[in-house]
Protein backbone atom coordinates (compact mmCIF):
# COMPACT_ATOMS: atom_id res chain seq x y z
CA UNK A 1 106.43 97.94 131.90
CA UNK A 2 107.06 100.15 129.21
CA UNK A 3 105.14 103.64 129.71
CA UNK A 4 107.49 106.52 128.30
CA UNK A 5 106.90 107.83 124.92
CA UNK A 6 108.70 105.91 122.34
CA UNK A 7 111.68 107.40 120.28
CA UNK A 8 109.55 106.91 116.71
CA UNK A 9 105.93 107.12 117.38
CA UNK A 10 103.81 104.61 116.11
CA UNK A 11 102.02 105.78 112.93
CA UNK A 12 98.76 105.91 113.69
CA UNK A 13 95.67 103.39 112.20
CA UNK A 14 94.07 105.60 109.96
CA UNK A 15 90.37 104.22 110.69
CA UNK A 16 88.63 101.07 112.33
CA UNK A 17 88.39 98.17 110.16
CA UNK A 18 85.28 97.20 108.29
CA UNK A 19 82.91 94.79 108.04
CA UNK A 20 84.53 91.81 106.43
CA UNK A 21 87.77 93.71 106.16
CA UNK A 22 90.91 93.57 107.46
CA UNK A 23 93.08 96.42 108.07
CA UNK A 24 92.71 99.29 105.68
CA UNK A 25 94.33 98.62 101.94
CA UNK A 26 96.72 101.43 102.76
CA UNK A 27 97.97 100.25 105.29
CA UNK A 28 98.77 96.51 104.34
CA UNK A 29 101.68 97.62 101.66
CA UNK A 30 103.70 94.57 101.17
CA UNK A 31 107.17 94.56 102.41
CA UNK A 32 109.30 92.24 100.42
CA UNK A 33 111.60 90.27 102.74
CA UNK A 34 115.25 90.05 102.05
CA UNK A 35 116.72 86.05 101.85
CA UNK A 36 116.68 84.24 105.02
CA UNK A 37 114.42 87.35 106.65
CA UNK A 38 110.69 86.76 108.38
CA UNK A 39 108.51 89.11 108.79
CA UNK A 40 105.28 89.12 110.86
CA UNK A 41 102.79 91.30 111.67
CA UNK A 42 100.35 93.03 110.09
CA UNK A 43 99.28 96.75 108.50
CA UNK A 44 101.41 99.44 109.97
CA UNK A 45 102.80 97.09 112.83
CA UNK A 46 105.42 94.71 111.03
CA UNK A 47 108.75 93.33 112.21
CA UNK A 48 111.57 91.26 111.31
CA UNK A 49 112.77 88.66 112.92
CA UNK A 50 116.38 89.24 114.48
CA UNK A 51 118.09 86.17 114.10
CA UNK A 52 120.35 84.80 116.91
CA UNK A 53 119.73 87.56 119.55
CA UNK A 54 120.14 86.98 122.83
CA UNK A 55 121.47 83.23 123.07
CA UNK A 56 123.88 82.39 125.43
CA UNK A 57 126.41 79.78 126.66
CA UNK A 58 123.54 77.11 128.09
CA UNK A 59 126.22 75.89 130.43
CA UNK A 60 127.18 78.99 131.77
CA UNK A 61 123.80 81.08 131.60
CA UNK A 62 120.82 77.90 131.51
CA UNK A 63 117.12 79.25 131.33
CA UNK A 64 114.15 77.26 131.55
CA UNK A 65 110.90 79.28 131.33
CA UNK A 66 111.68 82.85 130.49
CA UNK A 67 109.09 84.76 131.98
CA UNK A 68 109.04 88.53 131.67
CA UNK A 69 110.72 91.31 130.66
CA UNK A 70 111.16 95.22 131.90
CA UNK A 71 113.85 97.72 131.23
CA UNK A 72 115.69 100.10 133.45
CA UNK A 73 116.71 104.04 133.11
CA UNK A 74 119.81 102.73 131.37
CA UNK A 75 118.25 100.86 129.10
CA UNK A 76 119.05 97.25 130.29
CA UNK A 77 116.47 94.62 129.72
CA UNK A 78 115.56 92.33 133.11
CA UNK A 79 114.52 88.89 132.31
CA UNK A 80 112.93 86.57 134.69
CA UNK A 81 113.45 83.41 134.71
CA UNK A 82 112.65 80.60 136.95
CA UNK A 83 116.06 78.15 136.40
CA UNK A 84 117.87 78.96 139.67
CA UNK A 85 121.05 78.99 138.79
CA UNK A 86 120.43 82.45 137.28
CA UNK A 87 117.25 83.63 137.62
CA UNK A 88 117.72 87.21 136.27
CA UNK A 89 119.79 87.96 133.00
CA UNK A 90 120.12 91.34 132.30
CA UNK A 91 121.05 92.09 128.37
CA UNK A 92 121.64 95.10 126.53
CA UNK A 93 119.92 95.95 123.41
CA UNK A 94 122.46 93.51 121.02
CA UNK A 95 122.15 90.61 123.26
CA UNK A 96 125.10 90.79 125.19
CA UNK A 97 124.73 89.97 128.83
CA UNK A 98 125.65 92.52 130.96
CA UNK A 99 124.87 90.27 134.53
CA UNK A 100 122.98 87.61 136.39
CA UNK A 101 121.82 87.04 139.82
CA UNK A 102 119.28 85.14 141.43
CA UNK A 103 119.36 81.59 142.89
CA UNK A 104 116.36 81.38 145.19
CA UNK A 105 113.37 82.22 142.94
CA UNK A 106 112.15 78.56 141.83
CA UNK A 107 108.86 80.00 140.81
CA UNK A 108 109.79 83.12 139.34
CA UNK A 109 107.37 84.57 136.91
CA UNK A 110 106.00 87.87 136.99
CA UNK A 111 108.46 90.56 136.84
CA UNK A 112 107.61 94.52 137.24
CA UNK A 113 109.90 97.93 137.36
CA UNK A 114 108.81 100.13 140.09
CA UNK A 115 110.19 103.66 139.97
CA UNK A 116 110.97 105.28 143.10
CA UNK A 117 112.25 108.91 142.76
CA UNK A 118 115.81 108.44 141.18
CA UNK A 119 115.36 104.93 142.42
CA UNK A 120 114.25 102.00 140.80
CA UNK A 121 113.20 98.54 141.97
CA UNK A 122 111.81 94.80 141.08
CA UNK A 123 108.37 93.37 142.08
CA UNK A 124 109.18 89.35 141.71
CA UNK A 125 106.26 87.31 142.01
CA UNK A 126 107.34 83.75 142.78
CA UNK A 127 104.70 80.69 142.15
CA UNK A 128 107.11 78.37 144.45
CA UNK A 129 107.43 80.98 147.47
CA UNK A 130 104.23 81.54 146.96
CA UNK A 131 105.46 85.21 147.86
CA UNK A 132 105.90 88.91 146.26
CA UNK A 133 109.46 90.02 146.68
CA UNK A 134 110.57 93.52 146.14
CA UNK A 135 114.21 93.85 145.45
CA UNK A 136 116.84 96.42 144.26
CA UNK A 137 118.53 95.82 140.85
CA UNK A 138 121.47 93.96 142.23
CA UNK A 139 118.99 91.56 143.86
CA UNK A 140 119.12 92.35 147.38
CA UNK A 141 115.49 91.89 149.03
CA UNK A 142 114.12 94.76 150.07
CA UNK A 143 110.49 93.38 151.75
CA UNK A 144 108.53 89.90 150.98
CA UNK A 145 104.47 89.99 150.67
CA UNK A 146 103.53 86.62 152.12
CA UNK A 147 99.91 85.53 151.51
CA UNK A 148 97.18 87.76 152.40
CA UNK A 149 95.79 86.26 155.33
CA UNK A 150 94.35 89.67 156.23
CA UNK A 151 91.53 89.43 153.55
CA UNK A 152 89.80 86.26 155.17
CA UNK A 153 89.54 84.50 152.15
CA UNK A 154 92.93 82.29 152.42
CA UNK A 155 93.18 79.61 154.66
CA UNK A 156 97.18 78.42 154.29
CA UNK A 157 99.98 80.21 152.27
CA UNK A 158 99.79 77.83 149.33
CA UNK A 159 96.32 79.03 147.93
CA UNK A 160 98.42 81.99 147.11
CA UNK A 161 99.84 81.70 143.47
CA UNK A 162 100.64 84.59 142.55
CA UNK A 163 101.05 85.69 138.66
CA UNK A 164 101.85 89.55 138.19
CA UNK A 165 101.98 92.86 140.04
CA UNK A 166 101.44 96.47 138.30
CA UNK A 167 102.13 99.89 140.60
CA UNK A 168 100.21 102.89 140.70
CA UNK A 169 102.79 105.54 139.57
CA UNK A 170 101.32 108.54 141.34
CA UNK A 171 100.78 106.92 144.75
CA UNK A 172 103.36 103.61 144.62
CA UNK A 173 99.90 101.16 145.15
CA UNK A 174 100.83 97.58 144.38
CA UNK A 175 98.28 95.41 142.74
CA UNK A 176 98.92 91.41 143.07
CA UNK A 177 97.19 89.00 140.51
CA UNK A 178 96.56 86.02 142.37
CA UNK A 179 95.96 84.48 138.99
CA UNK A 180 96.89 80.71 139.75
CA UNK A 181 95.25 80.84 142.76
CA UNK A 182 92.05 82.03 143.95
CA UNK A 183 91.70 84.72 141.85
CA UNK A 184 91.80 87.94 143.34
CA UNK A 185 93.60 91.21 142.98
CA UNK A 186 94.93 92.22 146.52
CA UNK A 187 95.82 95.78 146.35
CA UNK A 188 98.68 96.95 148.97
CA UNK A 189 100.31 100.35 149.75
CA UNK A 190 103.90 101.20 148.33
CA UNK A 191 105.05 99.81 151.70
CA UNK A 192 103.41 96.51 150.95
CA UNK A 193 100.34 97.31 153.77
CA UNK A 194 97.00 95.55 152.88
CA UNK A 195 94.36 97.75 151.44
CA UNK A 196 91.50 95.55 149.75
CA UNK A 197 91.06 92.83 147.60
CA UNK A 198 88.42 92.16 145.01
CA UNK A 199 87.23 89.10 141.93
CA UNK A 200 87.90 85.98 142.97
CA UNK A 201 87.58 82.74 141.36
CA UNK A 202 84.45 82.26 138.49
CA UNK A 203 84.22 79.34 135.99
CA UNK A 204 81.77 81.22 133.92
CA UNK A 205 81.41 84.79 132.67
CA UNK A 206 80.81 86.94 136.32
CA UNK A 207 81.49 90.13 135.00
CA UNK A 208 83.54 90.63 138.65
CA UNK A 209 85.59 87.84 138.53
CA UNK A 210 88.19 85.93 136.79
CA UNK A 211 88.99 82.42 135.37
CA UNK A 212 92.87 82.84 135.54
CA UNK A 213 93.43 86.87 136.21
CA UNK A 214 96.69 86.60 135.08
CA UNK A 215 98.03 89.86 134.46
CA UNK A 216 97.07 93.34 135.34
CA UNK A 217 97.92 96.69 134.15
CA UNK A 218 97.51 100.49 135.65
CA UNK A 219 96.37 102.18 132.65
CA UNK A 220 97.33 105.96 132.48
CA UNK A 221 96.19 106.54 128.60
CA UNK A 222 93.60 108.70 130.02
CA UNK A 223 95.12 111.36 132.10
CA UNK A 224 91.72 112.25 133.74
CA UNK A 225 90.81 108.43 134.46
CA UNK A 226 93.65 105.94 135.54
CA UNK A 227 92.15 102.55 135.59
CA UNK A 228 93.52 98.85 135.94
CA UNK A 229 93.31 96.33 133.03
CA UNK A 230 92.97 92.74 134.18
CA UNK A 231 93.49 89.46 132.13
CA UNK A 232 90.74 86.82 132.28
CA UNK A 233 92.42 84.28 130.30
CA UNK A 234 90.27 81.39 130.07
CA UNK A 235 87.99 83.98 128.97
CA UNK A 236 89.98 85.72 126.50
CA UNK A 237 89.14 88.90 127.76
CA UNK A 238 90.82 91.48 129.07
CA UNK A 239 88.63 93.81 131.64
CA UNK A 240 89.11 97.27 132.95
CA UNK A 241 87.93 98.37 136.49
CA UNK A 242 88.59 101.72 138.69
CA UNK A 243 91.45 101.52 140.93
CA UNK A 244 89.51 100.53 144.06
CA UNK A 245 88.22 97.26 142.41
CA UNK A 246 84.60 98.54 140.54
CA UNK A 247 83.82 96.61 137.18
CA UNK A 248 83.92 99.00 134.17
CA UNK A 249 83.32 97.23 131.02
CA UNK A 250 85.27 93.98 129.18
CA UNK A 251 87.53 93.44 126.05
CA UNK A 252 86.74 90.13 124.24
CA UNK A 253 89.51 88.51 121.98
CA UNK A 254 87.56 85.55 121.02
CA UNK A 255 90.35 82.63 120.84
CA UNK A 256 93.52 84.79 122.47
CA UNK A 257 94.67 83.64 125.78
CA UNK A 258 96.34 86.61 127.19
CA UNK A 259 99.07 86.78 129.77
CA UNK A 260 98.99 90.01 130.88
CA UNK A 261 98.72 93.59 129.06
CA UNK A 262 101.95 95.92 128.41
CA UNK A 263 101.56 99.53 127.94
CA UNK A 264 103.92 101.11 125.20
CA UNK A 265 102.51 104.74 124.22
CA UNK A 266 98.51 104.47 123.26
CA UNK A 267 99.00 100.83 122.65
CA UNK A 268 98.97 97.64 124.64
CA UNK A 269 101.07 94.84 123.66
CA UNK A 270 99.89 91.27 124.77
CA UNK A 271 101.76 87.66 124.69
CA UNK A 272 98.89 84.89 123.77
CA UNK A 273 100.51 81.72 124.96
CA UNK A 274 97.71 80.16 122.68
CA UNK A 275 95.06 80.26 120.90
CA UNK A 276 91.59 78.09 121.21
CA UNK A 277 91.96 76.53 117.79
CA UNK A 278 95.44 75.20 118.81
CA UNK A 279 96.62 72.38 121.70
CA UNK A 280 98.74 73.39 123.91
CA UNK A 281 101.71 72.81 121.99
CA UNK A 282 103.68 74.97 119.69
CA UNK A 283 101.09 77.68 119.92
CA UNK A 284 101.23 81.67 120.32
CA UNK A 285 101.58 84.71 119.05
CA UNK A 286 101.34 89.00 119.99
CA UNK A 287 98.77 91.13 119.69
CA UNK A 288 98.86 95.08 119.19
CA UNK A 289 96.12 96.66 120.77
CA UNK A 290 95.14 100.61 120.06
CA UNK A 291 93.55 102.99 122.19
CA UNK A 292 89.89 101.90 121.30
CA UNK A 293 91.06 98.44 122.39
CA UNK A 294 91.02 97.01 118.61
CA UNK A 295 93.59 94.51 117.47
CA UNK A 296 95.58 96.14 114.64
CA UNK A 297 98.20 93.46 113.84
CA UNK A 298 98.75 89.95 115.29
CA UNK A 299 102.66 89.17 114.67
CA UNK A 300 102.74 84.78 114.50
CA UNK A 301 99.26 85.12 114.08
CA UNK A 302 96.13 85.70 112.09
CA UNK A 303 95.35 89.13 111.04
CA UNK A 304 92.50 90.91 112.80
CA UNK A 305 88.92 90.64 111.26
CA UNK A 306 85.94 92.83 112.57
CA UNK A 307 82.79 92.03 111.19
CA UNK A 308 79.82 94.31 112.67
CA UNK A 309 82.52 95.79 114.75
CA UNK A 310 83.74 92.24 116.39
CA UNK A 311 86.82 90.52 116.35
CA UNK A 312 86.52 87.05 114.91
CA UNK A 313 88.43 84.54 116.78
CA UNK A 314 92.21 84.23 116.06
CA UNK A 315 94.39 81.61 115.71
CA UNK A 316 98.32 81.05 115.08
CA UNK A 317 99.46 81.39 111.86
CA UNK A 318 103.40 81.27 111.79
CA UNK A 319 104.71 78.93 108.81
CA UNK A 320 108.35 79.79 110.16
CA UNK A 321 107.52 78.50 113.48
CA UNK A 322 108.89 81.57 115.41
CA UNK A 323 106.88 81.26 118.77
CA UNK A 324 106.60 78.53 121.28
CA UNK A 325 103.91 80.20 123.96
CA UNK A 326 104.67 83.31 124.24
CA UNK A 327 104.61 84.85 128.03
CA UNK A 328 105.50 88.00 127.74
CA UNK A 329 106.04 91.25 125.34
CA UNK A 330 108.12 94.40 126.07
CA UNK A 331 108.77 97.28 123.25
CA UNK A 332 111.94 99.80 123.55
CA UNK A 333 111.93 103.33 122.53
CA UNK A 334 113.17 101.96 119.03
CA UNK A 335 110.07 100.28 118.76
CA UNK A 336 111.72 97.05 118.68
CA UNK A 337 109.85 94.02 120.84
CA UNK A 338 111.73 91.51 123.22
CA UNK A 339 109.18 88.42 123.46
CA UNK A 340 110.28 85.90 126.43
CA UNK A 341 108.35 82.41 126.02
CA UNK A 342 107.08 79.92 128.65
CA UNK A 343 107.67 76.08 127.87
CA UNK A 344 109.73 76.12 124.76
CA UNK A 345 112.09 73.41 125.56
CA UNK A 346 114.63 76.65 127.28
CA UNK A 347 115.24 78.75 124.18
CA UNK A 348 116.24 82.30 124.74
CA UNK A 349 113.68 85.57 124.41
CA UNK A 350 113.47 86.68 120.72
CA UNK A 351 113.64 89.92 119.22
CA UNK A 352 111.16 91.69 116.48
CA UNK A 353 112.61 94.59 114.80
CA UNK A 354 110.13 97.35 114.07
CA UNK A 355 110.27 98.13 109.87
């Protein structure tokens, strides 16, 4: 995930919407498109569509569901996949592959950088194996997390599904979302040594516990107050607790199903893989969230609406057809985003270009 300072900082949202409104009238300047250009997004956050990016020979390179999406110290950009006969492409910023490894990951699909000293590393969470796997960045396996039998909770390996990991930068914590399986968070040491676990599975509202917690984010906004963000998708919420597991408060996005938050400066970028209003087909977009958790511009998707300080629900809205479930969202330094999408018949990740 994406936490340095970007190269052009993101111009700030010069006050919270208002009733009725959307984003403020200076801020929602038209920007005429050039032939054969699309542009989405809203206000202050707008990009173009970069045609073509990333595609590659299908017989040489296949994908199927394109997962997620981290870069390295050199600027390479990881993507997980789960088709085995590559499961991780690594591109540069025009598209070109640079290499590909990775045949044993059948259920890849949640992909984080962990930074180690001068060192960096991959947290690969794999549905199939039903196992975390930590490797280097050629691939080679440095330790597995098998299921976490030490909790109590989980009686065989396969009730463990798990979704995403996030790292504690200061002390190398790992944080599991066990988000298509029971439901809990199951927080190890850098070494990959139980600590604790907490949610579980709710089909309601518990304030403690998730229906799908599938993402999770340390967020280190506040310098004084490192938290985690947590996805309850079913809930379209996103909810923030301390770092050893206590509630703090919830973020609704009435009709947004989330896949997991992405931290890029005071702003977290998040993949909906749909929206209520929609089936289950064709649907998506991203959402930019600011540091008072507001949505300020929904690219391949309706524009934000508070009224009495409340987001009214969202829904796709993407004439040009650009998304097909998004999964995941990564911005570079350029402010340009990388959006990898889950079940859309194997296309490639597209790009956004930041105007």
């Amino acid at each position: 995930m994406n936490e340095h300072m970007p190269r052009r900082k993101f111009l700030q949202n010069s006050s919270i919407v208002a009733a009725g409104a959307l984003l403020p009238s200076t801020s929602m300047k038209k920007i005429a498109p050039k032939p054969g250009e699309i542009i989405l997004g809203h206000g202050n956050f707008q990009y173009k569509v970069v045609p073509n990016w990333g595609i590659l020979d299908a017989g040489k390179n296949p994908v199927n569901d394109c997962h997620e999406m981290v870069e390295d110290a050199k600027g390479r950009l990881f993507l997980l996949t789960n088709e085995t006969k590559n499961n991780v492409l690594i591109y540069d910023k025009s598209g070109k592959l640079l290499e590909a490894w990775g045949h044993s990951y059948p259920g890849a699909h949640g992909l984080t950088l962990v930074n180690e000293g001068h060192e960096q590393f991959l947290l690969i969470c794999d549905n199939n194996r039903h196992q975390v796997i930590k490797t280097d960045l050629k691939g080679k396996e440095i330790f597995k997390i098998d299921y976490p039998k030490e909790t109590g909770v989980y009686d065989h390996p396969h009730q463990f599904v798990p979704t995403e990991t996030a790292v504690n930068p200061k002390n190398g914590d790992i944080y599991v979302a066990d988000g298509y399986g029971a439901n809990y968070i199951i927080q190890y040491d850098a070494k990959g040594n139980y600590i604790r676990h907490f949610g579980g599975k709710t089909d309601g509202y518990a304030d403690d516990k998730f229906n799908c917690c599938h993402g999770v984010l340390v967020d280190t906004r506040d310098p004084k107050n490192w938290t985690l963000l947590i996805t309850d998708r079913v809930n379209n919420s996103l909810k923030r607790f301390t770092l050893d597991g206590k509630f703090i408060t919830r973020y609704h996005y009435p009709g947004s199903y989330i896949c997991r938050p992405v931290l890029h400066g005071e702003n977290i970028l998040a993949a909906c893989f749909r929206s209520t209003k929609e089936s289950n087909v064709g649907s998506g977009y991203i959402q930019i969230i600011d540091k008072n958790m507001q949505v300020v511009s929904t690219p391949g998707g309706s524009a934000p609406v508070y009224q009495n300080g409340i987001l009214q629900a969202q829904h796709k809205e993407d004439e040009n057809k650009v998304f097909i479930h998004p999964h995941d969202v990564y911005a570079d330094s350029d402010e340009n985003i990388y959006v990898p999408q889950w079940a859309s018949n194997k296309t490639y990740p597209i790009k956004l270009e930041r105007i």
